[in-house]
C-alpha atoms as a PDB file:
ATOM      1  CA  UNK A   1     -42.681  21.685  82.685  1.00  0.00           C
ATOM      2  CA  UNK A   2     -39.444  19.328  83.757  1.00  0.00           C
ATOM      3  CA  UNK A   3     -36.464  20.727  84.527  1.00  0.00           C
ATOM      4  CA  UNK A   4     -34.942  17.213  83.775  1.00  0.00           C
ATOM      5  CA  UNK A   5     -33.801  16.923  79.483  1.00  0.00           C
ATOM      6  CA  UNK A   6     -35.922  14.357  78.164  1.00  0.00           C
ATOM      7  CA  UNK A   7     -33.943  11.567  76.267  1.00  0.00           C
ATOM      8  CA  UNK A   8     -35.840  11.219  72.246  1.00  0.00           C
ATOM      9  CA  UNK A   9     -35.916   7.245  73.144  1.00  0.00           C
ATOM     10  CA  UNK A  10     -38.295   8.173  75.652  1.00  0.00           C
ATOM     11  CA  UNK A  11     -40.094  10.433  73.609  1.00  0.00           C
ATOM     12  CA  UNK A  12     -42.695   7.104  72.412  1.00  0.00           C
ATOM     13  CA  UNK A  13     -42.033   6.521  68.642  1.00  0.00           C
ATOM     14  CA  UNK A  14     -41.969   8.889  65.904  1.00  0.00           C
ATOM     15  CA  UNK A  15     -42.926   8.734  63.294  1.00  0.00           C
ATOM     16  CA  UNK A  16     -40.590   9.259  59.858  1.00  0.00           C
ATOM     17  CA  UNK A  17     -42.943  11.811  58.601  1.00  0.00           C
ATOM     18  CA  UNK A  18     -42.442  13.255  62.211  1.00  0.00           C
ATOM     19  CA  UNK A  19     -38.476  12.702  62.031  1.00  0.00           C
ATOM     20  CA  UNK A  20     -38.312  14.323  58.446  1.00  0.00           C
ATOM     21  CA  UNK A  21     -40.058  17.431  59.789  1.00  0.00           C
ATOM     22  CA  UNK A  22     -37.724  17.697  62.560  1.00  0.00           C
ATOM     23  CA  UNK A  23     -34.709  17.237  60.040  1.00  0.00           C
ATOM     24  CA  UNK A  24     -36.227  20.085  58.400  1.00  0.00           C
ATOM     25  CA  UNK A  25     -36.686  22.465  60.930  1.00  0.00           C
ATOM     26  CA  UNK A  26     -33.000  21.882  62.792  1.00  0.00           C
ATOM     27  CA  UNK A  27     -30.941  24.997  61.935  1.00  0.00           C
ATOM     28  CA  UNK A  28     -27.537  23.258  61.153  1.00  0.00           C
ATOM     29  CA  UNK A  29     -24.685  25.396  61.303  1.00  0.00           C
ATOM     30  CA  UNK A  30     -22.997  26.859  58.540  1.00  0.00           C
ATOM     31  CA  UNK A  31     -20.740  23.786  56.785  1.00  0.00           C
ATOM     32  CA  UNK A  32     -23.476  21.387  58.605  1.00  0.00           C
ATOM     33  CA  UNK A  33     -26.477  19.332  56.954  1.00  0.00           C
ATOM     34  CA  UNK A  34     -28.540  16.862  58.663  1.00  0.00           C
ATOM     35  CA  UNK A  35     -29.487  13.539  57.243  1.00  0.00           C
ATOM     36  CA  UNK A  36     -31.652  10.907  58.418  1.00  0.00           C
ATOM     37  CA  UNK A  37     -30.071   7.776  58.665  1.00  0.00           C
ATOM     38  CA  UNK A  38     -31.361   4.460  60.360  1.00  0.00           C
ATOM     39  CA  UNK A  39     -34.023   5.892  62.068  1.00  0.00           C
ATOM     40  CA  UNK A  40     -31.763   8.450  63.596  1.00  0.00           C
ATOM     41  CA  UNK A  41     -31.176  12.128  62.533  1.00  0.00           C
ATOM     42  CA  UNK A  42     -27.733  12.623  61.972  1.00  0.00           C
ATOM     43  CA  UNK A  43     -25.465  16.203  62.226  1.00  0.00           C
ATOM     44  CA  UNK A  44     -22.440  15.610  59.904  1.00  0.00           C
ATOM     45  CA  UNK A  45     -20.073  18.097  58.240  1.00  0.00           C
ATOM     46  CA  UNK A  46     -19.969  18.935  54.544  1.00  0.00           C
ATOM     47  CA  UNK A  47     -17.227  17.441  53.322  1.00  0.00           C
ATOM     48  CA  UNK A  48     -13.072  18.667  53.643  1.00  0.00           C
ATOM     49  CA  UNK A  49     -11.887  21.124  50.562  1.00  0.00           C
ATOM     50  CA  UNK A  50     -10.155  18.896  49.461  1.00  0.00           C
ATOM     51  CA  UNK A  51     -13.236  17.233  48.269  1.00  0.00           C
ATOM     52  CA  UNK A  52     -14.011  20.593  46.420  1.00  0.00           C
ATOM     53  CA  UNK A  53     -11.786  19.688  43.189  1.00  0.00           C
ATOM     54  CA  UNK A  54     -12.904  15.991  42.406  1.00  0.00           C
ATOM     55  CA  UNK A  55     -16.768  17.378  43.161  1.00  0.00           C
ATOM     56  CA  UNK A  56     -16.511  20.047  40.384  1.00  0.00           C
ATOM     57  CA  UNK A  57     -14.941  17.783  37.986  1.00  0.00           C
ATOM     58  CA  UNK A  58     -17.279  15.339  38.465  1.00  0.00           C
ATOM     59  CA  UNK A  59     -20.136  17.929  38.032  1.00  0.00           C
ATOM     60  CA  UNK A  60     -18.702  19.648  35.070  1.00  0.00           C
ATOM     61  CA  UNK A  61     -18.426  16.242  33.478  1.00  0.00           C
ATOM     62  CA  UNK A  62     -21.625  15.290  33.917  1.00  0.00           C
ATOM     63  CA  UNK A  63     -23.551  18.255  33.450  1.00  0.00           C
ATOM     64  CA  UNK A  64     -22.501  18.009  29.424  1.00  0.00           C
ATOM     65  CA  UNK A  65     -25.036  14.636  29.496  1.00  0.00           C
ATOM     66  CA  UNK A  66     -27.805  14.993  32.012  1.00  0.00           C
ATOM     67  CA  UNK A  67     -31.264  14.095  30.762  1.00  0.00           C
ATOM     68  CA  UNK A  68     -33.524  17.169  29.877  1.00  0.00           C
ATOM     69  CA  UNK A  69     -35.132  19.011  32.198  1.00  0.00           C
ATOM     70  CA  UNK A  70     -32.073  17.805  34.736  1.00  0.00           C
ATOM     71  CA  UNK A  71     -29.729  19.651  36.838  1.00  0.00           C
ATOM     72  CA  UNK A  72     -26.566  18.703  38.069  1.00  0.00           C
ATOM     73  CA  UNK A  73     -25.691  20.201  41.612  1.00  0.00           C
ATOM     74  CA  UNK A  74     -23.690  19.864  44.877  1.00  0.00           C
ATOM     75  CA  UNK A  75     -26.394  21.908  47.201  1.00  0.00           C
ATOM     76  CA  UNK A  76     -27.280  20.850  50.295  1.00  0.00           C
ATOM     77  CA  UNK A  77     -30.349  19.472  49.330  1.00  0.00           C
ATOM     78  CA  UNK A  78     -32.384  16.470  51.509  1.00  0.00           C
ATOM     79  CA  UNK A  79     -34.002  13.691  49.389  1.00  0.00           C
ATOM     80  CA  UNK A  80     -36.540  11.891  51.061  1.00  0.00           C
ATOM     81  CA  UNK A  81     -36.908   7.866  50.597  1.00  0.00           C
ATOM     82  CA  UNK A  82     -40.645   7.628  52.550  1.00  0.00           C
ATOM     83  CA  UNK A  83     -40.472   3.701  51.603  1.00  0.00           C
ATOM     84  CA  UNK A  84     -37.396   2.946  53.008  1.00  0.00           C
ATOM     85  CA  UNK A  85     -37.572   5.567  56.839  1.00  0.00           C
ATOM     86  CA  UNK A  86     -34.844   7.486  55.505  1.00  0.00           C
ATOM     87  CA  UNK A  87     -33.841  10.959  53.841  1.00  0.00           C
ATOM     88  CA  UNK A  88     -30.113  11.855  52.714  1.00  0.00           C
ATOM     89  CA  UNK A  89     -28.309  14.873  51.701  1.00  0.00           C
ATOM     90  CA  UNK A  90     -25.984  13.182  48.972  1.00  0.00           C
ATOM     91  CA  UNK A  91     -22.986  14.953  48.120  1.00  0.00           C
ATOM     92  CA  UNK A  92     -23.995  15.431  44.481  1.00  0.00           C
ATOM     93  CA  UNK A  93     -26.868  14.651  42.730  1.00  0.00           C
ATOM     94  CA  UNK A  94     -28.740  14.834  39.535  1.00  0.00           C
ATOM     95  CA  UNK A  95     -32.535  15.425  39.975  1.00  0.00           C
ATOM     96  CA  UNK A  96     -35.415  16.118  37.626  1.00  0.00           C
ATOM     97  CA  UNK A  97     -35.955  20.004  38.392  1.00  0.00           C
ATOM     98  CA  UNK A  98     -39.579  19.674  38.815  1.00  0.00           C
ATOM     99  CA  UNK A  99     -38.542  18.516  42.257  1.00  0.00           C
ATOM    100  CA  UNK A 100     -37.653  21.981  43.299  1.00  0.00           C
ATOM    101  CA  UNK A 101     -40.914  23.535  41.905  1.00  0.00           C
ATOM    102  CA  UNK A 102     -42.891  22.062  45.774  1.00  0.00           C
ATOM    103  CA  UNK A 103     -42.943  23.898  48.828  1.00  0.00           C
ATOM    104  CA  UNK A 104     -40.673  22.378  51.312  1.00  0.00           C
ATOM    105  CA  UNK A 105     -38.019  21.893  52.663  1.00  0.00           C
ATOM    106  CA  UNK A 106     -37.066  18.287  50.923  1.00  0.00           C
ATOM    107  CA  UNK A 107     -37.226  16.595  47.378  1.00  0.00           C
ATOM    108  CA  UNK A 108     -38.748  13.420  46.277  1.00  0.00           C
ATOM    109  CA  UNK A 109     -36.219  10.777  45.852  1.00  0.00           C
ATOM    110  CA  UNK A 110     -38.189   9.756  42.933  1.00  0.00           C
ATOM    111  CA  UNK A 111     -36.844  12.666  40.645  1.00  0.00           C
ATOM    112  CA  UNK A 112     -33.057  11.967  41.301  1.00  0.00           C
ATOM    113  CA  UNK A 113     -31.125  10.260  37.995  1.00  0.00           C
ATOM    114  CA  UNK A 114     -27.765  10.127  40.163  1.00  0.00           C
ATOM    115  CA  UNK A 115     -26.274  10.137  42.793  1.00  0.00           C
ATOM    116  CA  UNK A 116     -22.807  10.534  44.163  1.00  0.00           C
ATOM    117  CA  UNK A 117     -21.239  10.386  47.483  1.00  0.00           C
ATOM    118  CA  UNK A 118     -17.685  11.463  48.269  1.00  0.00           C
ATOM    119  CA  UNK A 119     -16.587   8.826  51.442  1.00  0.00           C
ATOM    120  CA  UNK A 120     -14.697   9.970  54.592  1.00  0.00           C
ATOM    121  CA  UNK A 121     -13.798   8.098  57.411  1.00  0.00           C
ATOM    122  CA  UNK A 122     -16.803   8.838  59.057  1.00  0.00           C
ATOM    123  CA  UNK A 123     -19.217   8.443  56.844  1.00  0.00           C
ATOM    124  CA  UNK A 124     -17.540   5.665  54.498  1.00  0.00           C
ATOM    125  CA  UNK A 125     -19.988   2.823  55.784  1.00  0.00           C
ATOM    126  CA  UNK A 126     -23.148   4.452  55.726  1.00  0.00           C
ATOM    127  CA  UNK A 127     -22.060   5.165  51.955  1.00  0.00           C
ATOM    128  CA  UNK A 128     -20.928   1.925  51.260  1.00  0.00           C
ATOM    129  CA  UNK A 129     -23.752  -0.252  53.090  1.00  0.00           C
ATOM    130  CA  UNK A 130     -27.179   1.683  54.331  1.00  0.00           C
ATOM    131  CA  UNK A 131     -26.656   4.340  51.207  1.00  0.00           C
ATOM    132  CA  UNK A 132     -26.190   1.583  48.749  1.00  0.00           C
ATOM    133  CA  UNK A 133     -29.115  -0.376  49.778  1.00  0.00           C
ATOM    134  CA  UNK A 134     -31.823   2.640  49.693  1.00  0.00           C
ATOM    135  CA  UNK A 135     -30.489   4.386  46.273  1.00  0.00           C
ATOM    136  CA  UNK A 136     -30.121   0.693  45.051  1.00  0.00           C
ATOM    137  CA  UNK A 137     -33.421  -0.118  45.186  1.00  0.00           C
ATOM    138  CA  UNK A 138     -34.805   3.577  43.234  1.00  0.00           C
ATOM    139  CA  UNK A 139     -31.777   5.542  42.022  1.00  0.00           C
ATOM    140  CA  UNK A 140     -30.590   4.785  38.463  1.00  0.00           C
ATOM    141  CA  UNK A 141     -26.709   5.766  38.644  1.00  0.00           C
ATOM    142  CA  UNK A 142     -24.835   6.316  42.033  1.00  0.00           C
ATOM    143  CA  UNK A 143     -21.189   6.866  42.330  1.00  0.00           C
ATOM    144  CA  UNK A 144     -19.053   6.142  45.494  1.00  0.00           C
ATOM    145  CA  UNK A 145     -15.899   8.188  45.376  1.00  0.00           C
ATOM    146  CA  UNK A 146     -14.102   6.123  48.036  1.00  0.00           C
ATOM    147  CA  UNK A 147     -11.653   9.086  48.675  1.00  0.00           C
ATOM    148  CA  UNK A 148      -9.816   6.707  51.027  1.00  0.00           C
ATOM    149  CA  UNK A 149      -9.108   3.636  48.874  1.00  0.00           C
ATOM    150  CA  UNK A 150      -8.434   6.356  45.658  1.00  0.00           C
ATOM    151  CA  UNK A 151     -11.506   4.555  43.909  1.00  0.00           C
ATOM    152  CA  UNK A 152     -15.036   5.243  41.665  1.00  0.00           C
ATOM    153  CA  UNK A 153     -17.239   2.950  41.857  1.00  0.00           C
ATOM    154  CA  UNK A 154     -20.253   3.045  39.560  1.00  0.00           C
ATOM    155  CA  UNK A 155     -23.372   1.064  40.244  1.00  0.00           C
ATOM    156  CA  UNK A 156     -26.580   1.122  38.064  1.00  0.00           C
ATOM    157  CA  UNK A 157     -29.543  -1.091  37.220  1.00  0.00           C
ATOM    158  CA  UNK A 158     -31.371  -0.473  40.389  1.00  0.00           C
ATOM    159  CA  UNK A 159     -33.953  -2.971  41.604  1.00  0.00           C
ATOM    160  CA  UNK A 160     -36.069  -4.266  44.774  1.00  0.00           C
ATOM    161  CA  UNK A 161     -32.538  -6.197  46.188  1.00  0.00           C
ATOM    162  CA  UNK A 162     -30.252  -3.415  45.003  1.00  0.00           C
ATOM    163  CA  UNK A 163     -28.379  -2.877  42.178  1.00  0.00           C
ATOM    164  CA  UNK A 164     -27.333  -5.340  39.851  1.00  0.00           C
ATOM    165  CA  UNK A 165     -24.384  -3.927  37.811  1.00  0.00           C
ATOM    166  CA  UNK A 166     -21.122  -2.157  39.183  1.00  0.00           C
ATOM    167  CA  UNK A 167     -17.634  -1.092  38.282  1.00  0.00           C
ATOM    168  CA  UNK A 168     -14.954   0.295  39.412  1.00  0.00           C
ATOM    169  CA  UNK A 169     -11.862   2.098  38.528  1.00  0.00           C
ATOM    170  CA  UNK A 170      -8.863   3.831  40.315  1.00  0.00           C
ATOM    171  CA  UNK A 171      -8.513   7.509  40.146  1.00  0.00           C
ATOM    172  CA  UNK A 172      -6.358   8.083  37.298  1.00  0.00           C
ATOM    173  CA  UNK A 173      -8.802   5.680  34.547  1.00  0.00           C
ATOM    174  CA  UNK A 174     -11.448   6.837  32.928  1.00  0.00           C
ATOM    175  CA  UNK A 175     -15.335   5.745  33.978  1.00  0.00           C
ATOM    176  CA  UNK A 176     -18.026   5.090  32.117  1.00  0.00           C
ATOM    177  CA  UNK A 177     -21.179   6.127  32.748  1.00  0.00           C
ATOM    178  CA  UNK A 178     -24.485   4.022  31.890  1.00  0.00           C
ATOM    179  CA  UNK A 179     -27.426   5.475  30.730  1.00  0.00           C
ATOM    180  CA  UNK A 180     -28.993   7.603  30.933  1.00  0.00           C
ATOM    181  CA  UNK A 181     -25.812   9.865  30.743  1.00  0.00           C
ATOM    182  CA  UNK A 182     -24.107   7.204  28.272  1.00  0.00           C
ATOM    183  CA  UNK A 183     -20.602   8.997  28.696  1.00  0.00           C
ATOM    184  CA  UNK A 184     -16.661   8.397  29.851  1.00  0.00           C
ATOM    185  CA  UNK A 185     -15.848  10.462  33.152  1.00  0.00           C
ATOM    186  CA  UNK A 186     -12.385  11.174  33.646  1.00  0.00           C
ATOM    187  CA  UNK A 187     -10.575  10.636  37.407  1.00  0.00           C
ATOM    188  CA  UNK A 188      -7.081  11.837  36.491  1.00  0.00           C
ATOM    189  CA  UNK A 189      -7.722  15.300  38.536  1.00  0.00           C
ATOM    190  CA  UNK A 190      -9.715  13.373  41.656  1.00  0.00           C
END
């Protein structure tokens, strides 16, 4: 046993099955999630209340069109993305609810229909660059509220180089929503 803390980069390399179960088993603190981003877990803060208002609206709006056999939620849930090294804790999502019917402590990306994240100035590049990359290449529909520029984007159409179709609107304009939700989303109370 060393008395000495051991640095992780000299820890030889890890695996991401080995990273996810270690983003698993931290216990975050309350108002905490971990994500892993990069190759690197990271300890980040749910987001400010004043987040809390556009979040609902968002969710109430789109819970009146998710697909059957969808939910619509804001829990702290970790999607894993095996393919890409990489497992996120989006802000909202819409999933298939036969992802919550494993054991474990993560869902398979595969079952998410949306996503959206809410930016801060922390985390507004990982949203707009790594996060756009991995959900474009699987996700169907994400959303980047850029609470900083007063923005929604919408991008959709996912493929191997990302998405191919995107939008945006200021807060205040109404959104529309591709399938397979197919409906208007309205930004006047973000």
């Amino acid at each position: 046993m060393t008395d000495q803390a051991t640095p992780i980069d000299s820890m030889g390399e890890r695996t991401f099955d080995d990273l996810l179960r270690t983003v698993e088993e931290l216990d975050t603190p309350d108002g905490f999630k971990a994500e892993l981003i990069r190759g690197k877990i990271i300890v980040s803060p749910w987001s400010k209340l004043r987040y809390y208002r556009p979040m609902r609206l968002l969710r109430k709006q789109l819970e009146a069109h998710v697909p059957d056999s969808h939910i619509a939620d804001v829990a702290p849930i970790l999607f894993s993305f095996p393919a890409a090294g990489r497992a996120y804790g989006p802000d909202l999502f819409v999933a298939d609810e036969s992802a919550f019917e494993a054991d474990g402590r993560h869902a398979d990306a595969e079952a998410l229909a949306l996503v959206a994240e809410f930016t801060s100035v922390s985390t507004r590049d990982v949203d707009w660059k790594e996060k756009l990359e991995v959900y474009g290449s699987l996700v169907p529909v994400y959303l980047v509220v850029d609470m900083q520029d007063r923005e929604i984007t919408c991008c959709w159409d996912p493929s191997p180089h990302g998405y191919r179709s995107r939008t945006t609107v200021s807060f205040g304009q109404e959104l529309r929503i591709p399938a397979p939700f197919d409906c208007p989303i309205d930004t006047s109370g973000f």
